[in-house]
Each structure stands twice: as structure tokens, then as C-alpha cells.
Protein backbone atom coordinates (compact mmCIF):
# COMPACT_ATOMS: atom_id res chain seq x y z
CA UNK A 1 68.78 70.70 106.82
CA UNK A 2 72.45 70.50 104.93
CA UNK A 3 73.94 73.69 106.35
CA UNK A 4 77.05 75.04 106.29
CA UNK A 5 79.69 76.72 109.30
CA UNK A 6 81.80 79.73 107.80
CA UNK A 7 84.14 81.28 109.93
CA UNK A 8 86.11 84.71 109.95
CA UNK A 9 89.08 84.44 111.77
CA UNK A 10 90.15 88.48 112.09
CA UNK A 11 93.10 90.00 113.66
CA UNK A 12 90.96 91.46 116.67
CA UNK A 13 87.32 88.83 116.84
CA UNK A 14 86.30 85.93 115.13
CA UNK A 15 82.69 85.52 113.67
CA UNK A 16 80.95 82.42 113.16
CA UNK A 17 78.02 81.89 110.96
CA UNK A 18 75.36 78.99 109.97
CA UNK A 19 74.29 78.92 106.65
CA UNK A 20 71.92 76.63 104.82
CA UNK A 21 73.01 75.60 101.35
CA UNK A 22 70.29 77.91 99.76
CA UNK A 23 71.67 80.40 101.62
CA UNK A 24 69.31 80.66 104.49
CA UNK A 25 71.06 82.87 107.10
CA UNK A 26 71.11 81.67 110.84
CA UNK A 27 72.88 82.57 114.24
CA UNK A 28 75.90 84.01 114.31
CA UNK A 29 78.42 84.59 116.85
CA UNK A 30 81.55 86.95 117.14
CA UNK A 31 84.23 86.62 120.08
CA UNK A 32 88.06 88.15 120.76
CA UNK A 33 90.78 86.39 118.58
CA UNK A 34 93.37 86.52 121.66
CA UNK A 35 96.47 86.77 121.32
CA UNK A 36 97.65 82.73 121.07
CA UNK A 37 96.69 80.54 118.89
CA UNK A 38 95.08 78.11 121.72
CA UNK A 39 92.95 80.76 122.47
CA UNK A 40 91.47 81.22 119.10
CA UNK A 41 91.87 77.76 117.74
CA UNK A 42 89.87 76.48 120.95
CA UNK A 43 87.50 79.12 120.78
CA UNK A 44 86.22 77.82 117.15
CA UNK A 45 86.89 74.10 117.83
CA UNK A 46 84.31 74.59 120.47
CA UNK A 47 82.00 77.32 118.64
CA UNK A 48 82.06 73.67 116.15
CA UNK A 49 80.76 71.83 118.72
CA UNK A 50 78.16 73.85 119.96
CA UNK A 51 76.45 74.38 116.78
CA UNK A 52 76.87 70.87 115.92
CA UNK A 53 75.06 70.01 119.11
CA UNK A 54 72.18 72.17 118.14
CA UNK A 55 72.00 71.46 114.75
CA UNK A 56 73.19 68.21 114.08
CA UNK A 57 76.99 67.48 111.33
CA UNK A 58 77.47 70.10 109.61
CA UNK A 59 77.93 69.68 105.80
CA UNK A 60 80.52 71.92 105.23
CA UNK A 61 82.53 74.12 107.22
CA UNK A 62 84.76 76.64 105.64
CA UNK A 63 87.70 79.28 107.01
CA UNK A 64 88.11 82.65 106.04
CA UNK A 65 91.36 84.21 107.50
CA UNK A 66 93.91 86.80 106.18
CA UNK A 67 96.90 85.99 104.56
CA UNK A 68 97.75 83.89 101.43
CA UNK A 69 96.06 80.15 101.40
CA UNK A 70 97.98 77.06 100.78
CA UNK A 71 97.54 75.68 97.44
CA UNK A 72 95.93 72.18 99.16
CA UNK A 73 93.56 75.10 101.20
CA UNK A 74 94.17 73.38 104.30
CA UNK A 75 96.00 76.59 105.74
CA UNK A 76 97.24 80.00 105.25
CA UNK A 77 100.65 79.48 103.69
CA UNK A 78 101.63 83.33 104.00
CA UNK A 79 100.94 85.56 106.89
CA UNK A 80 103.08 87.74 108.61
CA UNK A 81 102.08 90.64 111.07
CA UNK A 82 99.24 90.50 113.86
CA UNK A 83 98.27 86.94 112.81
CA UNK A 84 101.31 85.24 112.06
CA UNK A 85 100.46 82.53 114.16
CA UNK A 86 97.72 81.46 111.81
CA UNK A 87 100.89 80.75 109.08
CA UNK A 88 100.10 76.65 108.53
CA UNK A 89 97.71 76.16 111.20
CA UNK A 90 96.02 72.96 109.45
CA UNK A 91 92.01 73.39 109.86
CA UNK A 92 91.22 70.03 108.88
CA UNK A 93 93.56 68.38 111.24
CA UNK A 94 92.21 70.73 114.30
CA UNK A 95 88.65 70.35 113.69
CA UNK A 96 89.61 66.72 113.33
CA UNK A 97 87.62 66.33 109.97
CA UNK A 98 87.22 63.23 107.25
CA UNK A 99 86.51 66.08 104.59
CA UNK A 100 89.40 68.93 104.00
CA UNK A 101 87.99 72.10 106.03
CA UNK A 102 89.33 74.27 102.79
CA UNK A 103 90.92 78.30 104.09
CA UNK A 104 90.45 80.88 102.01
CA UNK A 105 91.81 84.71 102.41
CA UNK A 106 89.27 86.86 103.92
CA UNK A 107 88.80 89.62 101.41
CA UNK A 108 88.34 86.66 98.73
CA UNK A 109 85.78 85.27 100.84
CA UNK A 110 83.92 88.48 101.49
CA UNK A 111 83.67 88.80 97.53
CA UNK A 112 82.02 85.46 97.28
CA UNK A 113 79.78 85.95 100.40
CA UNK A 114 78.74 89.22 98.24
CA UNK A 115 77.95 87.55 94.87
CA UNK A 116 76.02 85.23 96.72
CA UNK A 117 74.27 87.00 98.87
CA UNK A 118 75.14 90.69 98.76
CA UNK A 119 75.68 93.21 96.93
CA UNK A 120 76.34 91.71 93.46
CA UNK A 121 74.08 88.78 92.93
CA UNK A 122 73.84 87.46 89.90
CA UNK A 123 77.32 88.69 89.03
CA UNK A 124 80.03 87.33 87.28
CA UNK A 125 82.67 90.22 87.09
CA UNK A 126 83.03 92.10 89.83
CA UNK A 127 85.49 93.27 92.16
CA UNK A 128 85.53 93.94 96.15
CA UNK A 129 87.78 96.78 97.83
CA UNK A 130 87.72 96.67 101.77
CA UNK A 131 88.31 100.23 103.21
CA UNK A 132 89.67 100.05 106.49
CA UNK A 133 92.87 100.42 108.56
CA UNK A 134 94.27 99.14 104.92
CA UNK A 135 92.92 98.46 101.75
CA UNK A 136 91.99 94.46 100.72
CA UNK A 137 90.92 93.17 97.75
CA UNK A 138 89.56 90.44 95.36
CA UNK A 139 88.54 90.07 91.65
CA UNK A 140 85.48 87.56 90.71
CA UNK A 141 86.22 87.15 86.61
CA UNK A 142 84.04 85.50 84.54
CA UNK A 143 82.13 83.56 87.25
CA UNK A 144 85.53 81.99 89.03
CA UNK A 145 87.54 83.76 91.57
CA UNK A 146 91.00 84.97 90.39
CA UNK A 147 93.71 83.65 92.93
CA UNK A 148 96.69 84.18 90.87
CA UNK A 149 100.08 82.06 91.01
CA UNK A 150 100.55 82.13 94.26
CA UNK A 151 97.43 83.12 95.89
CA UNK A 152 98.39 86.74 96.12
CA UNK A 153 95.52 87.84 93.41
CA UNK A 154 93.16 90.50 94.20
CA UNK A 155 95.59 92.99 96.81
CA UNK A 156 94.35 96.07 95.15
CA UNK A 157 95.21 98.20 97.85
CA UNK A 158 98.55 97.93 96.71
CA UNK A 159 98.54 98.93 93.30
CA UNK A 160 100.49 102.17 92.61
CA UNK A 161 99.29 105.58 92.14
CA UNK A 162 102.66 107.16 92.35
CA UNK A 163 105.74 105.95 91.88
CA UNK A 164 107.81 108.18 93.22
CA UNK A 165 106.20 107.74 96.77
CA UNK A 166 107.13 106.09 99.94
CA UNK A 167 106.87 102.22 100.02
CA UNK A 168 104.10 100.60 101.34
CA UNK A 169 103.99 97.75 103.88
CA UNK A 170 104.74 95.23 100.81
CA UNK A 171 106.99 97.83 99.26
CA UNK A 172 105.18 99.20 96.55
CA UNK A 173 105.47 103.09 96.19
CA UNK A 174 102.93 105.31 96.35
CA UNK A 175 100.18 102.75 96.86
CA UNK A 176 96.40 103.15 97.36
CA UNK A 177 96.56 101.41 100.65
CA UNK A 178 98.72 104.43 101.86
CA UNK A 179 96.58 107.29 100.23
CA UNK A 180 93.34 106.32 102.12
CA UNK A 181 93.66 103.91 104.48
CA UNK A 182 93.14 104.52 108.34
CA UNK A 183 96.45 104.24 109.39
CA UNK A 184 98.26 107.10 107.25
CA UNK A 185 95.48 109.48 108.37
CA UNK A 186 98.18 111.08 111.07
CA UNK A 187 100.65 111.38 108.36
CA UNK A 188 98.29 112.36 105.11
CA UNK A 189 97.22 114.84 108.06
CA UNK A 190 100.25 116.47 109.58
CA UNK A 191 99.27 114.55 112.88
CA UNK A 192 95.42 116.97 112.77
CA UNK A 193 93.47 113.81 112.95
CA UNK A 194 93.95 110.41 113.92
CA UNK A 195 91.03 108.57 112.14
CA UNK A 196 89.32 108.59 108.86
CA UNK A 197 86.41 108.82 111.02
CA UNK A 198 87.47 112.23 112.60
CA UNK A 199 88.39 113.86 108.91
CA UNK A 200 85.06 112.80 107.20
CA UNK A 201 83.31 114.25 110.61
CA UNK A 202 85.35 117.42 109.81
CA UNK A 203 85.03 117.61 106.48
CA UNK A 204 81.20 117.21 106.56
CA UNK A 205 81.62 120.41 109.08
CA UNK A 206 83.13 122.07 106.18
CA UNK A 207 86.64 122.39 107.36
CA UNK A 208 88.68 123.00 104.04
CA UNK A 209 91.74 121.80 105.29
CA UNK A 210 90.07 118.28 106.16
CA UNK A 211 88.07 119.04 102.75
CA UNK A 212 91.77 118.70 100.78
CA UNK A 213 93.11 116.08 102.49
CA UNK A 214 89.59 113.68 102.19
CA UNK A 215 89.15 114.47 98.70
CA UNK A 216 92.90 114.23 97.51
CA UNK A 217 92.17 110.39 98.97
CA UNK A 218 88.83 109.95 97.24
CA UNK A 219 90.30 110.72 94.01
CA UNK A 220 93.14 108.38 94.60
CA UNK A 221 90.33 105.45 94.82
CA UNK A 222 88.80 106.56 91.59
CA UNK A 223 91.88 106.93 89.94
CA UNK A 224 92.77 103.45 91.07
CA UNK A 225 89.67 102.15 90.32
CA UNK A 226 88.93 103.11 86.98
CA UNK A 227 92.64 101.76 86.44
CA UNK A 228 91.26 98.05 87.68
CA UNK A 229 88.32 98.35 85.69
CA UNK A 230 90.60 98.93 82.25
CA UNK A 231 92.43 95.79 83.49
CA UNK A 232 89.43 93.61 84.67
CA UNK A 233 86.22 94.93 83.14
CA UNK A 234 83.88 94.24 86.57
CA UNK A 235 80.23 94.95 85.79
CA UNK A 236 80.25 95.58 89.66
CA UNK A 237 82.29 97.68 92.10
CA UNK A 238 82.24 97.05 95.61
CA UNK A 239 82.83 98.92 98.52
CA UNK A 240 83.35 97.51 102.03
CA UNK A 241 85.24 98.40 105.17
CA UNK A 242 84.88 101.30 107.90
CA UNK A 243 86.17 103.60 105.41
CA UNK A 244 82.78 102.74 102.91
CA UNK A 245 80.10 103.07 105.73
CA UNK A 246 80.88 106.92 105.06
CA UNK A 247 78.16 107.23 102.83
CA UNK A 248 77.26 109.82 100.83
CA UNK A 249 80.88 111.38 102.43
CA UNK A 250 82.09 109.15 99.80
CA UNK A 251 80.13 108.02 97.47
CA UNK A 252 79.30 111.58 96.27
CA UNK A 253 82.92 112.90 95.27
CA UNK A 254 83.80 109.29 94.37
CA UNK A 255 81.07 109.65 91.46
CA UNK A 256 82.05 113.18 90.22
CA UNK A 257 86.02 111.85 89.83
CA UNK A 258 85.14 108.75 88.35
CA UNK A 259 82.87 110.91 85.76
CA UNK A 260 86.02 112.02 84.67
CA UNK A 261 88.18 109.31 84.82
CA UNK A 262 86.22 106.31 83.88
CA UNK A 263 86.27 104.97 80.52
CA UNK A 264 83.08 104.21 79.35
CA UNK A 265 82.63 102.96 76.08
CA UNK A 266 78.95 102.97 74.53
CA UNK A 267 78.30 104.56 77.65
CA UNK A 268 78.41 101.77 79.87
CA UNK A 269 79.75 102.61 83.31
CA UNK A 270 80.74 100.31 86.29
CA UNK A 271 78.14 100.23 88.82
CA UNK A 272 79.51 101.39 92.22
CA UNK A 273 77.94 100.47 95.49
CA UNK A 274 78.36 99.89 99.57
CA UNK A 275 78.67 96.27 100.63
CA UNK A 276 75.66 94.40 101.44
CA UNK A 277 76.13 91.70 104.16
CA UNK A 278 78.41 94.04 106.54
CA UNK A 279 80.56 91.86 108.84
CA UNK A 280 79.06 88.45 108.04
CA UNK A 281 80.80 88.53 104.26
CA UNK A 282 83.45 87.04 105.38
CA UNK A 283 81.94 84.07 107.32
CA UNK A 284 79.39 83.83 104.77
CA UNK A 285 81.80 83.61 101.68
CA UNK A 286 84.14 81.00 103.71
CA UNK A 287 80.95 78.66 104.00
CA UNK A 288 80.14 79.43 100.58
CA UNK A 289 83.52 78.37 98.96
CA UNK A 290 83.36 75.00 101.21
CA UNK A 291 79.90 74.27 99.53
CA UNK A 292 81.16 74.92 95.97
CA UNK A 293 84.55 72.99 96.11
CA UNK A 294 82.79 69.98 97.41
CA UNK A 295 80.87 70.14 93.84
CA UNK A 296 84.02 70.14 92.31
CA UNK A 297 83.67 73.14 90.28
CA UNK A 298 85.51 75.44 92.11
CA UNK A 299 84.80 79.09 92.78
């Protein structure tokens, strides 16, 4: 069987994933990061082995990490924060591979593990928002992944809704990122509530004050995201993260603003829906990409 290795390297556990190039799913695995990089880095090197040993070479094996990748792929070039010890760990060198072991940023990856696999087969506009203690992003236009200059394509959590607002954690004002991710829930809140999860459970109670605050945040995300769909044109709208597994919490009032925000011309709307393939996008995307750069068409 050719098969394929994608791994997720996360702030807080790393999942591992085996993939056959027509996208047969098998075992997967999921351990801490740590907090050195021989801990991690030894951790896959030997998760590698062990699936090797079971399953023979691997064809491809591809890295999904956050951060911004290094034009050659064999690293992150850009990461600063939790993971900063990821910043130009070479892949290829540490698995100790012939053939380039090509990095990719994880929300990029989770949008190709999604048009493979997920929730927007077949597509070739669409768009992927992770929902979480921040906001990620990534753009699929016109079949090919947009990566930008620098690799820095795709943040749409950071787009700004107001610009008179505080700076976010890249400095933009006002941002999206800070109007509904996790960690401004304290401040958004007055210090009430200390996770999204506790407002949505309070808000499904029918507490008015958690009402305002959830659905001031829900119409931030339509407002930003019938902004990236003027700019982009996706065909599909994806929502992942902790933030999206709220369901109809979400979905519902996300709907009703975007009914009168969206621009719809000849009536056709952007289809908006939960992500598919959960926490194994990311793997899943990262041995995806390896498979399509070795055909040398690129994603």
C-alpha cells in the first residue's frame, strides 16, 4: 500500500495519522508536545519508526505545525510564542530523509485535509476559520492554496472589525481574533465567565447578559465573514475549532446576521458549515500536501 504519515505538531499534543494515497484513513495516535524540543522531536522520530515497522517506508510524510513555513518547506521560518522552539527545526534532516519532509502551517493544512476529505470535497474556493483560544485561517482559491508573499496568507482572525480598538497579538485593532476568541472571554465579559464554553452554556439558559455578549461576537464573525467572501468569493465556509462544536448555539444567529449582511448576487449564498474530520484535519492535510508536491503540481 503507498501510504502517507501526516503529523500535527500543536502547542499542547501532537497527532499522528496514516493515510493511504486514496485517502483511506488508518490509526492514529495523539501524545503531549512537552515542553523541549527533544521531547517532541523524539516523540515523532519514533512515532516514524513505529509505523514504519508495521507498515513498511512510508511514501510520504508531511508536517503540519503553526507558524509561517519556510519558502524551501523544510521548516517553520516564523514562530514566536508557545512553540518558538519549532522556529527552523529542519524535518527532513531529523527524520533523516532522501525526500524533503515538506512543513506546512496547521490551519493551511486543516483546509486541505477538509477539501479532501471533509467538509468541502470537491471544492475549489473555499475558506477555513478555526474557532478556538484564537482565530486561524486559510483560503483554498481556485483549486491552489493561497500562501501569500511570505507565507502569512489566510490569518483571518486578524482582519479588522474596528479600528479604533485595542491591538491584537499581531497589532491589528479591533480584530476578529479578539471579538470571539476564548481568551478575551474574561475581558468581552467583565471577568463573568472565563470560557466560551461557560457563556454559550449560559446563554442557552437564557441569561441576557451572556445573550449580549455571545451574540455581539457572532455578529462580529458574520460581519467578518461576509467581508472575506466580497474579497475571495469561497463557494464554501468552514467552521472549525472549540468555538464551532457549539452547534446550533452558533450556527443559528450566525445565519440570521449573515441574512443581512451577505451579498448575494442572483441569490447565490456561501454555504456555511461545521468541520468534518475534527482533530485529524490537520494531520490529514499535512500528509495530503506531501502527496501533492511530490506530483509537482503543488497545492
Amino acid at each position: 500500500m503507498r501510504y502517507a504519515i501526516g503529523i500535527d505538531i500543536g502547542a499542547t499534543n501532537v497527532k499522528g495519522i496514516v493515510v493511504s494515497a486514496g485517502g483511506e484513513i488508518g490509526a492514529g495516535a495523539q501524545f503531549k508536545t512537552g515542553d523541549l524540543p527533544g521531547t517532541w522531536s523524539g516523540r515523532v522520530r519514533q512515532y516514524v519508526a513505529d509505523v514504519e515497522r508495521a507498515h513498511g517506508p512510508a511514501n510520504w510524510i508531511g508536517i503540519a505545525a503553526p507558524g509561517l513555513a519556510a519558502p524551501d518547506s523544510r521548516s517553520i521560518a516564523w514562530m514566536q510564542g508557545r512553540l518558538a522552539s519549532i522556529q527552523g527545526f529542519d524535518w527532513t534532516t531529523h527524520l533523516n530523509r532522501s525526500r524533503v519532509v515538506p512543513v506546512i502551517n496547521d490551519a493551511h493544512a486543516a483546509l486541505i485535509g477538509e477539501s479532501w476529505l471533509g467538509a468541502a470535497i470537491g471544492n475549489r474556493n473555499a475558506i477555513l476559520l478555526t474557532l478556538g483560544t484564537g482565530v486561524g485561517g486559510a483560503i483554498l482559491c481556485d483549486g491552489r492554496l493561497l500562501r501569500g508573499h511570505i507565507g502569512r496568507a489566510g490569518h483571518l482572525g486578524h482582519v479588522s472589525l474596528d479600528p479604533d480598538g485595542p491591538g491584537d497579538i499581531v497589532r491589528t485593532p479591533g480584530s476578529l481574533e479578539d471579538a470571539i476568541g476564548d481568551h478575551t472571554v474574561s475581558r468581552r465579559t467583565a471577568g463573568r465567565f472565563n470560557s466560551t464554553v461557560a457563556l454559550i452554556s449560559a446563554y442557552r439558559a437564557g441569561d441576557e447578559e451572556a445573550a449580549t455578549v455571545w451574540l455581539r461576537s457572532v455578529k462580529c464573525l458574520a460581519a467578518a465573514l461576509a467581508s472575506i467572501a466580497n474579497v475571495v468569493d469561497p463557494q464554501t465556509i468552514i467552521l472549525g475549532g472549540g468555538i464551532a462544536q457549539a452547534g446550533p448555539a452558533l450556527f443559528d444567529p450566525l445565519k440570521s446576521f449573515l441574512d443581512d449582511f451577505e451579498w448575494r448576487p442572483n441569490d447565490q449564498r456561501v454555504r456555511v458549515v461545521p468541520a468534518a474530520l475534527g482533530e485529524r484535519a490537520g494531520a490529514l492535510g499535512a500528509a495530503r500536501h506531501a502527496m501533492v508536491l511530490d506530483t509537482k503540481d503543488g497545492i
